[in-house]
PDB file of N, CA and C in Angstrom:
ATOM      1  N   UNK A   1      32.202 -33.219  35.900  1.00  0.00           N
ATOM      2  CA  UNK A   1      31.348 -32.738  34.835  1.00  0.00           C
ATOM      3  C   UNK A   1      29.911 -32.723  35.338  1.00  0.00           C
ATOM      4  N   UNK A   2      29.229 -31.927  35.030  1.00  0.00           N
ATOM      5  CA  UNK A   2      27.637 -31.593  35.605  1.00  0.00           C
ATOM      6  C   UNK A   2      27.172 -31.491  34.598  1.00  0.00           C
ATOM      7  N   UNK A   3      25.961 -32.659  34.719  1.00  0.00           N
ATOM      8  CA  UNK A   3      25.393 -33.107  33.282  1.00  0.00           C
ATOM      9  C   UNK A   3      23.878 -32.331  33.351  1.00  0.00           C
ATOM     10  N   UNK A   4      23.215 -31.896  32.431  1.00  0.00           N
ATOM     11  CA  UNK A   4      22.142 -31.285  32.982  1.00  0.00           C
ATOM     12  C   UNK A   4      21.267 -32.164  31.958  1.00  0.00           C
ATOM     13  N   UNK A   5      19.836 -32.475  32.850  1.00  0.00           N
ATOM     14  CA  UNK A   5      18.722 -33.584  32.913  1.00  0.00           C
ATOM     15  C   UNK A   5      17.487 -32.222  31.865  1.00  0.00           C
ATOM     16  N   UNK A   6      17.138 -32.559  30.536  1.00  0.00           N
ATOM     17  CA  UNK A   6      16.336 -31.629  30.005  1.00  0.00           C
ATOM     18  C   UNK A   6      15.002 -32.636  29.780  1.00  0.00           C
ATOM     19  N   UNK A   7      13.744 -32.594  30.558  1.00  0.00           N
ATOM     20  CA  UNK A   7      12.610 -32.827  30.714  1.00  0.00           C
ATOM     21  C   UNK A   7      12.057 -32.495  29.089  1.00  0.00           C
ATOM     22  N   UNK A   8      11.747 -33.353  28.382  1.00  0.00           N
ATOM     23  CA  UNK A   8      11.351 -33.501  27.068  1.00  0.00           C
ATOM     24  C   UNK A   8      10.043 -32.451  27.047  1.00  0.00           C
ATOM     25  N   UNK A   9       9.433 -31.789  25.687  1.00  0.00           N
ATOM     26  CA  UNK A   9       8.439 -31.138  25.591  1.00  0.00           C
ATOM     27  C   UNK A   9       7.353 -32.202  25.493  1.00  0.00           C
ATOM     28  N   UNK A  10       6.267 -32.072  25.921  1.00  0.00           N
ATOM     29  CA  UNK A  10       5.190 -33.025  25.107  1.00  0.00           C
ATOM     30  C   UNK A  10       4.169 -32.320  24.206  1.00  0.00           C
ATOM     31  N   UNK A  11       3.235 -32.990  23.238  1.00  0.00           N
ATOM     32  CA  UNK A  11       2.935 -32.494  22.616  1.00  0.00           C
ATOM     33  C   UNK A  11       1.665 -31.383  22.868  1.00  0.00           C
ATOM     34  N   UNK A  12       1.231 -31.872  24.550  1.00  0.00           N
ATOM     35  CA  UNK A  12       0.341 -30.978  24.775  1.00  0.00           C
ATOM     36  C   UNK A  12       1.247 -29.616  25.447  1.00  0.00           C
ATOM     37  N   UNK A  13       2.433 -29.451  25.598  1.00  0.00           N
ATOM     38  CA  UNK A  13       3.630 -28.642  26.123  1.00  0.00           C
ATOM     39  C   UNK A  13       3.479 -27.846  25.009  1.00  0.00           C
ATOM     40  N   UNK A  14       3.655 -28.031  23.618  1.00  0.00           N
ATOM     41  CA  UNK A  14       4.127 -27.355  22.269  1.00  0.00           C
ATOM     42  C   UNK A  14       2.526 -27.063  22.133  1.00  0.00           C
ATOM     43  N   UNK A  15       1.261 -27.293  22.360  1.00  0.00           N
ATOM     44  CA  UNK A  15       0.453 -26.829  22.123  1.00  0.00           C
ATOM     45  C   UNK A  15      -0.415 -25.891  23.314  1.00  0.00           C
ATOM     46  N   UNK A  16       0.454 -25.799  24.364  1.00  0.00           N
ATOM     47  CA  UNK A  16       0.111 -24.607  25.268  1.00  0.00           C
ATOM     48  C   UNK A  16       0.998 -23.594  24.910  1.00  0.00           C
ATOM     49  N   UNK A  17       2.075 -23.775  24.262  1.00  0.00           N
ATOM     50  CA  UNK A  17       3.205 -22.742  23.981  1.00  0.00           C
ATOM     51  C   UNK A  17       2.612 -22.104  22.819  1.00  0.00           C
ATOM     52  N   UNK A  18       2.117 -22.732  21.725  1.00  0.00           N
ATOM     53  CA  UNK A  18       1.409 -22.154  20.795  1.00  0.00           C
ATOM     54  C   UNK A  18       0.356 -20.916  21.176  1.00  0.00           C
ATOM     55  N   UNK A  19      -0.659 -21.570  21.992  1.00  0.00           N
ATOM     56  CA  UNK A  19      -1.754 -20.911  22.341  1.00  0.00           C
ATOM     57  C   UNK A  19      -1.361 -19.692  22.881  1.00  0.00           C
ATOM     58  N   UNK A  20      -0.675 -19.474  23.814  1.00  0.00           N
ATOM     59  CA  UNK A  20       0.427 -18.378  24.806  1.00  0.00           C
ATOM     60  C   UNK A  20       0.750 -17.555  23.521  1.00  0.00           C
ATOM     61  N   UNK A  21       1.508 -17.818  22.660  1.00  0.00           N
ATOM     62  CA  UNK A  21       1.933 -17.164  21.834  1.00  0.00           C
ATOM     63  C   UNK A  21       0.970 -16.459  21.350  1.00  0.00           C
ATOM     64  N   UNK A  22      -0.240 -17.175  20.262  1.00  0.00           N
ATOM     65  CA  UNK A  22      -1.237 -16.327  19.936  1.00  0.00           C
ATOM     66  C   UNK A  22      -1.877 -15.705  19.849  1.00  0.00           C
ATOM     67  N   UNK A  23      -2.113 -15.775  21.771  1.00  0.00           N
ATOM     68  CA  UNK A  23      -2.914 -14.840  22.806  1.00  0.00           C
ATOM     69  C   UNK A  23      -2.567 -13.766  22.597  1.00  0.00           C
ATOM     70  N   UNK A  24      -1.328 -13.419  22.977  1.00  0.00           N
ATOM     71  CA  UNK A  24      -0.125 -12.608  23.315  1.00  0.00           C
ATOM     72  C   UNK A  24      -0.350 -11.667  21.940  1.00  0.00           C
ATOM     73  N   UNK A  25       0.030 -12.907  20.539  1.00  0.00           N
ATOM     74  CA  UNK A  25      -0.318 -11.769  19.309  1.00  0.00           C
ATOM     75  C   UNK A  25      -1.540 -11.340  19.243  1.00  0.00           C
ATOM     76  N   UNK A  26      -2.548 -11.894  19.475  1.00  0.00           N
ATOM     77  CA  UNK A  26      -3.857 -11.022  19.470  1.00  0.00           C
ATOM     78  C   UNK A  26      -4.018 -10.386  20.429  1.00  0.00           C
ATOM     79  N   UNK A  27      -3.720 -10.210  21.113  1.00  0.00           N
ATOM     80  CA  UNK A  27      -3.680  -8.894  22.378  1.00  0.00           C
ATOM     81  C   UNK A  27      -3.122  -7.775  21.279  1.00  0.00           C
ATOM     82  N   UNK A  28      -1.753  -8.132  21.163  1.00  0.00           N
ATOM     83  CA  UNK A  28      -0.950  -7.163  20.251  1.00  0.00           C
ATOM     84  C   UNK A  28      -1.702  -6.764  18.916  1.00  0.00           C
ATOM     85  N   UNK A  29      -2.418  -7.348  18.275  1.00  0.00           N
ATOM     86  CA  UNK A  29      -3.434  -6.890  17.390  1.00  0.00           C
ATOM     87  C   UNK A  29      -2.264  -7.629  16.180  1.00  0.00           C
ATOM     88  N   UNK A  30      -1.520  -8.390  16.294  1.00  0.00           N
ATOM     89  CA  UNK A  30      -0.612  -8.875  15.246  1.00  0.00           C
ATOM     90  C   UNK A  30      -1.072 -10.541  14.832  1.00  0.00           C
ATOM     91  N   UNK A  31      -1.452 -10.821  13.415  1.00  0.00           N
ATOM     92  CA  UNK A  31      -1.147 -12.469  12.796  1.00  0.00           C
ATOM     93  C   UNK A  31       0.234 -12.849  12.971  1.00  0.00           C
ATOM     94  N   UNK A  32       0.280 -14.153  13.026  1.00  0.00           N
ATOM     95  CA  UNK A  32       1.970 -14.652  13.391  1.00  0.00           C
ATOM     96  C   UNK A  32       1.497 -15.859  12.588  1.00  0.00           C
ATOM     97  N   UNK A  33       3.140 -16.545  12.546  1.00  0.00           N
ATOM     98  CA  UNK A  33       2.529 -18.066  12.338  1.00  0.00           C
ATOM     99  C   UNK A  33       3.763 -18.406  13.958  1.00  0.00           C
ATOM    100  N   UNK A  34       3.667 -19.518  14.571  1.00  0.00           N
ATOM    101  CA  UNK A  34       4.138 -19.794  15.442  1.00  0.00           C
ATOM    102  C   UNK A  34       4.563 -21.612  15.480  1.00  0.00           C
ATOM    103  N   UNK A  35       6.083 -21.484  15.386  1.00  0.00           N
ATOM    104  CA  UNK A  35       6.937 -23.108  15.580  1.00  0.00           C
ATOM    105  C   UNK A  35       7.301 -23.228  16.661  1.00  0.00           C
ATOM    106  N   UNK A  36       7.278 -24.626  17.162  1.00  0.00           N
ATOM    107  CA  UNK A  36       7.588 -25.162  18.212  1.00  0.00           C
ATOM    108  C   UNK A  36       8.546 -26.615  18.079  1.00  0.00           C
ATOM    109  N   UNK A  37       9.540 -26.490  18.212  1.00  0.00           N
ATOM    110  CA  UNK A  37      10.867 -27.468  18.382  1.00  0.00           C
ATOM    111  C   UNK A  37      10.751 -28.260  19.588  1.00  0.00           C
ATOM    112  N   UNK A  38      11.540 -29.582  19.429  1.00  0.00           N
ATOM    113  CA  UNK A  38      12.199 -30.264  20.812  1.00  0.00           C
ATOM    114  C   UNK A  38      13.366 -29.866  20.667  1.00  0.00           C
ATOM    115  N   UNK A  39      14.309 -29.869  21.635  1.00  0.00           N
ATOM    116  CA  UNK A  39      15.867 -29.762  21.484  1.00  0.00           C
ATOM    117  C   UNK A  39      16.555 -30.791  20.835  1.00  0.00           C
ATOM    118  N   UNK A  40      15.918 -31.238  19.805  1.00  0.00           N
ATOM    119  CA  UNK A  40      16.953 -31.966  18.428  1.00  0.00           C
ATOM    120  C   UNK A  40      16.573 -31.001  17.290  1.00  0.00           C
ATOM    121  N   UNK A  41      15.753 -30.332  17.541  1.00  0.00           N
ATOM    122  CA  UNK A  41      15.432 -29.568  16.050  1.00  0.00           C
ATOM    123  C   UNK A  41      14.107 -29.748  15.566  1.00  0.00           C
ATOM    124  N   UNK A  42      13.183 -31.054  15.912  1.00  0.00           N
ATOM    125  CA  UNK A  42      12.459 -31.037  15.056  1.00  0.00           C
ATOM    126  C   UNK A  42      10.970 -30.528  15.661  1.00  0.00           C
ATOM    127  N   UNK A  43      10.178 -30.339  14.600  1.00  0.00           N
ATOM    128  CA  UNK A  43       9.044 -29.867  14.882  1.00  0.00           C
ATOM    129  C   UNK A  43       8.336 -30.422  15.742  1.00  0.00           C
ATOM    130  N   UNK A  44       7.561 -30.026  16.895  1.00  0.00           N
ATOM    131  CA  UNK A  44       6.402 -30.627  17.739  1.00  0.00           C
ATOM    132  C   UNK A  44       5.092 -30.112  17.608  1.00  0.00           C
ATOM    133  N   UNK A  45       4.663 -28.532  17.022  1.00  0.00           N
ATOM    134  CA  UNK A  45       3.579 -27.892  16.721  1.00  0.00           C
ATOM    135  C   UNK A  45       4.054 -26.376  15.971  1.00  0.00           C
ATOM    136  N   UNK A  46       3.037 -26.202  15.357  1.00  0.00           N
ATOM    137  CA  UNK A  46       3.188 -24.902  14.518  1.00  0.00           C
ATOM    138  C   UNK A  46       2.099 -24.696  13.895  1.00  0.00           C
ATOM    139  N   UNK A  47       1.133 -23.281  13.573  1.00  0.00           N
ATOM    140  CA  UNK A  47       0.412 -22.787  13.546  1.00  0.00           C
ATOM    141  C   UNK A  47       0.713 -21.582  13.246  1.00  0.00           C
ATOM    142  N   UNK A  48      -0.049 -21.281  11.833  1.00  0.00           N
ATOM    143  CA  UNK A  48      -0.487 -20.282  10.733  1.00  0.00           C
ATOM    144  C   UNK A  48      -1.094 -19.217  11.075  1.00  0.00           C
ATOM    145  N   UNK A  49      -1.590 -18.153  11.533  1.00  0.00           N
ATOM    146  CA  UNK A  49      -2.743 -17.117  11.266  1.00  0.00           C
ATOM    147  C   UNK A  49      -2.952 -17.631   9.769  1.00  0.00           C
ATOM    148  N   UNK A  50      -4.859 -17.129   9.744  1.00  0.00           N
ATOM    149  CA  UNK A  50      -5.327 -17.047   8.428  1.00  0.00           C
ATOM    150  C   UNK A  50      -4.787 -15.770   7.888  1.00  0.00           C
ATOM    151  N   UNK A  51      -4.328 -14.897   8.458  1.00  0.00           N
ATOM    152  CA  UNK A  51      -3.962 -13.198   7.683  1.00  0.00           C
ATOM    153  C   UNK A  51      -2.499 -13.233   7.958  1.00  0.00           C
ATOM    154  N   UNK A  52      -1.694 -13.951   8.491  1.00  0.00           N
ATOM    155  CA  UNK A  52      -0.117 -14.395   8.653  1.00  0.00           C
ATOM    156  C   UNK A  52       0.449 -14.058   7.010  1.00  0.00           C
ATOM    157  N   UNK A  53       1.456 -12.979   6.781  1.00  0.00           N
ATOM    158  CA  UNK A  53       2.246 -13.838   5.761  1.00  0.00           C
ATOM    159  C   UNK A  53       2.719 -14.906   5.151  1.00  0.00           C
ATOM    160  N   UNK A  54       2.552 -15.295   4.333  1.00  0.00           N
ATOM    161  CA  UNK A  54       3.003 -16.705   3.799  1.00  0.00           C
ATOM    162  C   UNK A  54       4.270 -16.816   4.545  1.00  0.00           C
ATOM    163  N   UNK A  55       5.169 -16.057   4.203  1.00  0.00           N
ATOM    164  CA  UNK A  55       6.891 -15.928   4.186  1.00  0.00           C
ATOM    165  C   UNK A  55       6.769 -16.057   5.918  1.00  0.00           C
ATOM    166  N   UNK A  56       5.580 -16.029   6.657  1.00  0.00           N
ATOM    167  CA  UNK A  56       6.014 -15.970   8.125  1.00  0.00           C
ATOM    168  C   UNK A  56       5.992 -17.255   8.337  1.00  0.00           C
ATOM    169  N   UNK A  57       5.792 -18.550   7.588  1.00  0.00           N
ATOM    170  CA  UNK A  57       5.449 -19.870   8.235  1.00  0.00           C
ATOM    171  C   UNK A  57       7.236 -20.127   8.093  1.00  0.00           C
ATOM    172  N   UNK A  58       7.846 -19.881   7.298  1.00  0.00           N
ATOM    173  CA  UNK A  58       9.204 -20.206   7.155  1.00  0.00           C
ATOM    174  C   UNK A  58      10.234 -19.596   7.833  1.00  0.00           C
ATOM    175  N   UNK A  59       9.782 -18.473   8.149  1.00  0.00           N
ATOM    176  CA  UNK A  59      10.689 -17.407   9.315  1.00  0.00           C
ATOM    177  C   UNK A  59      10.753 -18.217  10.509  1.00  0.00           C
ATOM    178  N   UNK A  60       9.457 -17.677  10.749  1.00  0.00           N
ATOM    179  CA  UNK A  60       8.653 -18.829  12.427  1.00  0.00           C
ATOM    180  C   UNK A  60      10.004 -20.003  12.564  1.00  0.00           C
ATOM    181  N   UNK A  61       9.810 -21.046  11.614  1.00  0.00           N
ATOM    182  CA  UNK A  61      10.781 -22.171  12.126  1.00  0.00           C
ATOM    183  C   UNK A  61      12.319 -21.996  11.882  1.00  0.00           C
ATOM    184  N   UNK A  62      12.350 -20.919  10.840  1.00  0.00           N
ATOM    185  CA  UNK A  62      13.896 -20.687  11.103  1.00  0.00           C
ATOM    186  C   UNK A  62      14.554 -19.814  12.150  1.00  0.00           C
ATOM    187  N   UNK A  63      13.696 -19.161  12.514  1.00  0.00           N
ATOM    188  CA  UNK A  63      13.705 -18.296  14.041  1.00  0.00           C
ATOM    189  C   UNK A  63      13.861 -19.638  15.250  1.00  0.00           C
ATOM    190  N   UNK A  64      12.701 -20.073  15.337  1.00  0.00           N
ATOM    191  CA  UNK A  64      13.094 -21.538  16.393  1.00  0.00           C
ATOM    192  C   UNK A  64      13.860 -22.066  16.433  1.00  0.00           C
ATOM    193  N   UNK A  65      14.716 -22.074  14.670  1.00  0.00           N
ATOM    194  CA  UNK A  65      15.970 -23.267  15.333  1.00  0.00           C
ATOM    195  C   UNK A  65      16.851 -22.394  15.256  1.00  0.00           C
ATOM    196  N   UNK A  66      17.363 -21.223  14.955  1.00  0.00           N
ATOM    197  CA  UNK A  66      18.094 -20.295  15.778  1.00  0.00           C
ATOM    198  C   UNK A  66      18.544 -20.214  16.905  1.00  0.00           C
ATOM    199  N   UNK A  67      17.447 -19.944  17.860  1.00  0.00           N
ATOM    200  CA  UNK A  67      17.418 -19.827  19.164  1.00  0.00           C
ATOM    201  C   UNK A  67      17.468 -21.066  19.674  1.00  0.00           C
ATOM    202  N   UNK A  68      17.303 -22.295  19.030  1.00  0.00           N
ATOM    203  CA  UNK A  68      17.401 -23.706  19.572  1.00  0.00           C
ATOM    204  C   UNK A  68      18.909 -23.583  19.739  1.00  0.00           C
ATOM    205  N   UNK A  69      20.301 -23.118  18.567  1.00  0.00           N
ATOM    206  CA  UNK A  69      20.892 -23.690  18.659  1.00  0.00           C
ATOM    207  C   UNK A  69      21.879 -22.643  19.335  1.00  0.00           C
ATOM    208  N   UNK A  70      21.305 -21.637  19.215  1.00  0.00           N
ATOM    209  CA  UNK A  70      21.976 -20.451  20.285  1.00  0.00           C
ATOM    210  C   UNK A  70      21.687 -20.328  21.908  1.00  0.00           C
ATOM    211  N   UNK A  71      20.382 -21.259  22.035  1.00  0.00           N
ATOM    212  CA  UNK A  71      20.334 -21.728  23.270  1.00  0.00           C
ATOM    213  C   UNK A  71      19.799 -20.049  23.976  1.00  0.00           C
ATOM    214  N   UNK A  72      19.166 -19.278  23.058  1.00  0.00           N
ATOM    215  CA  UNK A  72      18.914 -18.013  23.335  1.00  0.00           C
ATOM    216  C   UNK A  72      17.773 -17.817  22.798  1.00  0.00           C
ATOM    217  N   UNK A  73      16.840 -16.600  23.118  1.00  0.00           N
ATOM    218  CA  UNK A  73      15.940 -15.850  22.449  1.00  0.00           C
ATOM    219  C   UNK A  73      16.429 -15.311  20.853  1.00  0.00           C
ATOM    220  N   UNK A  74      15.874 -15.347  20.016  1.00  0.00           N
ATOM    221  CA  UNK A  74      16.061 -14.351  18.456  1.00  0.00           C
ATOM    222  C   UNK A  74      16.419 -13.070  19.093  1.00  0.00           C
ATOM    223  N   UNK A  75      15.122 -12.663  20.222  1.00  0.00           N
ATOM    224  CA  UNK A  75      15.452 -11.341  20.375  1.00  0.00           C
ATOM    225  C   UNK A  75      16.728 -10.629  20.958  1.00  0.00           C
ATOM    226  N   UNK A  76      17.459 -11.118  21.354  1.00  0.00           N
ATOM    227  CA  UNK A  76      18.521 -11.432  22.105  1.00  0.00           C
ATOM    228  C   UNK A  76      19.769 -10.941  21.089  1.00  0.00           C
ATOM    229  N   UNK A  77      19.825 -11.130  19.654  1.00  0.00           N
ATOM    230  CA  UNK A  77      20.329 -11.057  18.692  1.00  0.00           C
ATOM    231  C   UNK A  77      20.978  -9.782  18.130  1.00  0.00           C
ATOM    232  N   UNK A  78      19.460  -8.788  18.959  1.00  0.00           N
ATOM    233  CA  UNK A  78      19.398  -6.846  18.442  1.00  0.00           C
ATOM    234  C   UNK A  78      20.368  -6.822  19.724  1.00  0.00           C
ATOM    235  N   UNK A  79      21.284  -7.999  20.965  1.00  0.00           N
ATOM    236  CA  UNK A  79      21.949  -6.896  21.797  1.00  0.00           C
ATOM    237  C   UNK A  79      23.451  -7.105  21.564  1.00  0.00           C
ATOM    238  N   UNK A  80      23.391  -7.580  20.641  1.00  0.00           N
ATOM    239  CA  UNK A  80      24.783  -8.467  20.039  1.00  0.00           C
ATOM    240  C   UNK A  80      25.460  -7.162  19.288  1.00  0.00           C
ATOM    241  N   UNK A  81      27.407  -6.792  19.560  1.00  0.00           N
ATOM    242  CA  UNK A  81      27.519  -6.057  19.019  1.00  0.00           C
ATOM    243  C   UNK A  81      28.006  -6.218  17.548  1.00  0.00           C
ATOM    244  N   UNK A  82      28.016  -5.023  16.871  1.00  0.00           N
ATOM    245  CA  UNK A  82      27.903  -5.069  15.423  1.00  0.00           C
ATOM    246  C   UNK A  82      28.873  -4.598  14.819  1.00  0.00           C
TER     247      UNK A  82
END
């Protein structure tokens, strides 16, 4: 059996992942809100736009633990057949 060793996030980890993200949406000219998980599920950072949909702070983390537990991207989801 080959056990695989997963290097924990830290909290300054979940708050460079944030920042990356935001960049990325303001390049794109898009508000987000943006969650950040450890691999148990729970929250380590997350962050609102002031012009973000409300309804996006709740997407955001249900999107994260999606892909937490699919061990995949969300986006990954549109290649799934139907």
């Amino acid at each position: 059996m080959n056990a695989t060793t997963l290097t924990p996030l830290t909290t300054a980890d979940a708050e460079a992942l944030v920042s990356a993200a935001r960049t990325a949406a303001e390049t794109a000219g898009v508000a987000v809100s943006v969650t950040v998980l450890d691999a148990g599920g729970h929250l380590l950072a997350f962050r609102r736009d002031d012009r973000a949909v409300l309804i996006s702070g709740e997407t955001s983390t249900r999107k994260a633990y999606t892909a937490l537990q699919l061990n995949a991207p969300t986006a990954a989801l549109d290649e799934l057949p139907r």
